[in-house]
Protein backbone atom coordinates (compact mmCIF):
# COMPACT_ATOMS: atom_id res chain seq x y z
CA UNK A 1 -49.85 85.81 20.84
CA UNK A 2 -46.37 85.47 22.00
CA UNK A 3 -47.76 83.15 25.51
CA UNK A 4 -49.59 81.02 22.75
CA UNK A 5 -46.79 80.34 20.85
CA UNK A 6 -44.62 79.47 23.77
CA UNK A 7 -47.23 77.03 24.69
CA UNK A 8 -47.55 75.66 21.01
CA UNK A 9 -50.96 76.55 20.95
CA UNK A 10 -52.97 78.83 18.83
CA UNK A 11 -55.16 82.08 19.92
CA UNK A 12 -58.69 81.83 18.73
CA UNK A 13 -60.68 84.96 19.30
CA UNK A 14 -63.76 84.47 20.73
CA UNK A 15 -66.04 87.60 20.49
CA UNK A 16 -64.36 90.16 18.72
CA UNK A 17 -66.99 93.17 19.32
CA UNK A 18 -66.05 93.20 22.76
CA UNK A 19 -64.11 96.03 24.23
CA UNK A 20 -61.72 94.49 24.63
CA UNK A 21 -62.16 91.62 22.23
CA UNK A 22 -61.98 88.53 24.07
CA UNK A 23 -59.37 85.43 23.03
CA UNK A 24 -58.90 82.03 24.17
CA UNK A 25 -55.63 79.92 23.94
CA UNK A 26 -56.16 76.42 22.94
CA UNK A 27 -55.51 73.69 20.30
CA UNK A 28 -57.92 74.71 17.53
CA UNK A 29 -57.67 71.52 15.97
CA UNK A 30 -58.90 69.81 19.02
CA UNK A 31 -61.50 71.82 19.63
CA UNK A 32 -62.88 71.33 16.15
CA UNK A 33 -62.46 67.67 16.74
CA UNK A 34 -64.70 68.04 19.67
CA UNK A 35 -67.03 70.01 18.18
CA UNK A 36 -67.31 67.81 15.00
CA UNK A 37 -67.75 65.23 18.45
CA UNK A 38 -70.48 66.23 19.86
CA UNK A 39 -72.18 67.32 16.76
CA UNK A 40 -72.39 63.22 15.56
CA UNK A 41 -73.55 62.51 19.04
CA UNK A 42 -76.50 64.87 19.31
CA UNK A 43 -77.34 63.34 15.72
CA UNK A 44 -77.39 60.27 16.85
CA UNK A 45 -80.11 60.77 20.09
CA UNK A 46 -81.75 62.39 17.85
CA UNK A 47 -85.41 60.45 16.99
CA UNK A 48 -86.18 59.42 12.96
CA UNK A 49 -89.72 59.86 12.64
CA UNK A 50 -91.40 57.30 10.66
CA UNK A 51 -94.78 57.57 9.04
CA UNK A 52 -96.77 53.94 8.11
CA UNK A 53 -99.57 54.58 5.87
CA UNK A 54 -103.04 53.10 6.19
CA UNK A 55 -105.58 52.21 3.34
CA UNK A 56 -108.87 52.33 3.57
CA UNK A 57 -111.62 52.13 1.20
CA UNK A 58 -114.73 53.88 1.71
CA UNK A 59 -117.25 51.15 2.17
CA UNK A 60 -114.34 48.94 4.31
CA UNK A 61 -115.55 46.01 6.14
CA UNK A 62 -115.46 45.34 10.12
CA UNK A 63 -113.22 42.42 10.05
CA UNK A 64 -110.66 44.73 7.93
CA UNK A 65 -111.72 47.23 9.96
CA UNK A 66 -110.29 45.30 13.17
CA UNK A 67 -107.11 43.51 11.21
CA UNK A 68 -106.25 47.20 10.32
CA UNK A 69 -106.79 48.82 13.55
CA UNK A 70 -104.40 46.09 15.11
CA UNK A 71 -101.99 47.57 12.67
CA UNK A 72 -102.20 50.87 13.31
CA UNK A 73 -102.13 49.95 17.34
CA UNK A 74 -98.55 47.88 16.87
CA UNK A 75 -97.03 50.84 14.79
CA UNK A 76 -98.62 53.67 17.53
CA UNK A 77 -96.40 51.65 20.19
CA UNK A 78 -93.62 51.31 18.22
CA UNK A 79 -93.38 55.13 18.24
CA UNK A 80 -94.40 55.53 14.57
CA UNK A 81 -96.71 58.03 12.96
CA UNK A 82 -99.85 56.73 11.50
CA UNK A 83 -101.41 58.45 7.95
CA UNK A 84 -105.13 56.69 7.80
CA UNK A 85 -106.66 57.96 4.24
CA UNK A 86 -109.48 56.02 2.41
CA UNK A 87 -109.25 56.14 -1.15
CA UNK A 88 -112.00 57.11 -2.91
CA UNK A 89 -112.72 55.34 -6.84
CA UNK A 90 -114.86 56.09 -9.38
CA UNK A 91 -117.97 57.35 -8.23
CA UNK A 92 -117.36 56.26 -4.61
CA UNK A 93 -116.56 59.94 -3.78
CA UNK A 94 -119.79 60.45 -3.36
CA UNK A 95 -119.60 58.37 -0.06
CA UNK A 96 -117.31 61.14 1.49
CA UNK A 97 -119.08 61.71 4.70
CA UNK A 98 -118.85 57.54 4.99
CA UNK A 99 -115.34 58.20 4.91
CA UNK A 100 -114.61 60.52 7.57
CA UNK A 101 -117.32 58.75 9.57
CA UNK A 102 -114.83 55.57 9.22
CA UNK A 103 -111.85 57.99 10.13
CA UNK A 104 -113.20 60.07 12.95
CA UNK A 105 -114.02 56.26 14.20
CA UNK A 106 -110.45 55.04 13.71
CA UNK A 107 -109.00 58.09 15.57
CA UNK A 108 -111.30 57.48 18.67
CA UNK A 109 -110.36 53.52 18.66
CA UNK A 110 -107.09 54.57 18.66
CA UNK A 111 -107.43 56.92 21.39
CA UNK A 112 -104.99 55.08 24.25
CA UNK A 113 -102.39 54.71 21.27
CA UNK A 114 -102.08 57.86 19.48
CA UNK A 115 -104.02 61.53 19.34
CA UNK A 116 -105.39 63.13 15.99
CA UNK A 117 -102.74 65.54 14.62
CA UNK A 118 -105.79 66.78 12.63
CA UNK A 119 -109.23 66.47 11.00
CA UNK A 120 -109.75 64.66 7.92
CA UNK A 121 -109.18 66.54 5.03
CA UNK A 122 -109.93 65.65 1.54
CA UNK A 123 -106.85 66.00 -0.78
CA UNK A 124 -108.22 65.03 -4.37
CA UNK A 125 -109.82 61.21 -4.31
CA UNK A 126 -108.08 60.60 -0.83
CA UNK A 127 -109.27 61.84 2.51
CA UNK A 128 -106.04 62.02 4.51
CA UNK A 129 -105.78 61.94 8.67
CA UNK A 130 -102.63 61.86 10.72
CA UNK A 131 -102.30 59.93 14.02
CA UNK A 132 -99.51 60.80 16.51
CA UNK A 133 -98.08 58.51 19.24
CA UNK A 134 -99.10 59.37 22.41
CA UNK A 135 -95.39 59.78 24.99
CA UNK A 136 -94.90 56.98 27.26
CA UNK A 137 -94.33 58.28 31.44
């Protein structure tokens, strides 16, 4: 204590289990500084993910079909998640297998783009699929 003081400095103890405990003289203010530092940074190069959402309906035409799979290819390059669900009105739930048919064949157009995170699944009057970017070499 008496060498940190004569420095100006303070003694931080580092693991005090040890036998004997170990301490460190330094600035403690500074080194929270830094710490606080490289905290921000490590936020910061850290990736947001984004999720764009995709609407279908079950009985969805091939044009749409195309305009929507354009879409979904932009998004997939941008880096984005895609969430592809057809909602399902009415009595059009009866059409489910149509709708997964029209999912399963969105996943495998998308293939180059982005992988399936999973099946489709039918939450309620929405069948639901996620689509993850594929990483770029």
């Amino acid at each position: 204590m008496r060498m940190a003081d004569d420095m100006g400095l303070d003694l931080v103890e580092i693991s005090a289990k040890a036998d004997p405990p170990v301490c460190k003289i330094l600035d403690y203010q500074k080194y929270l500084y830094q710490q606080k530092k490289k905290a921000k940074e490590m936020k910061q190069n850290s990736t947001k993910i984004v999720i764009k959402e995709i609407r279908f309906g079950p009985n969805t035409d091939e044009h749409d079909f195309q305009f929507k799979l354009k879409h979904a290819q932009e998004f997939l390059s941008e880096g984005s998640k895609v969430k592809a669900s057809v909602f399902f009105r009415g009595r059009s739930i009866q059409f489910a297998d149509q709708g997964e048919k029209l999912l399963l064949r969105f996943a495998v157009e998308l293939e180059e783009y982005g992988r399936a995170e999973n099946m489709p699944q039918l939450e309620g009057k929405r069948m639901i699929m996620m689509i993850a970017p594929v990483k770029k070499k």
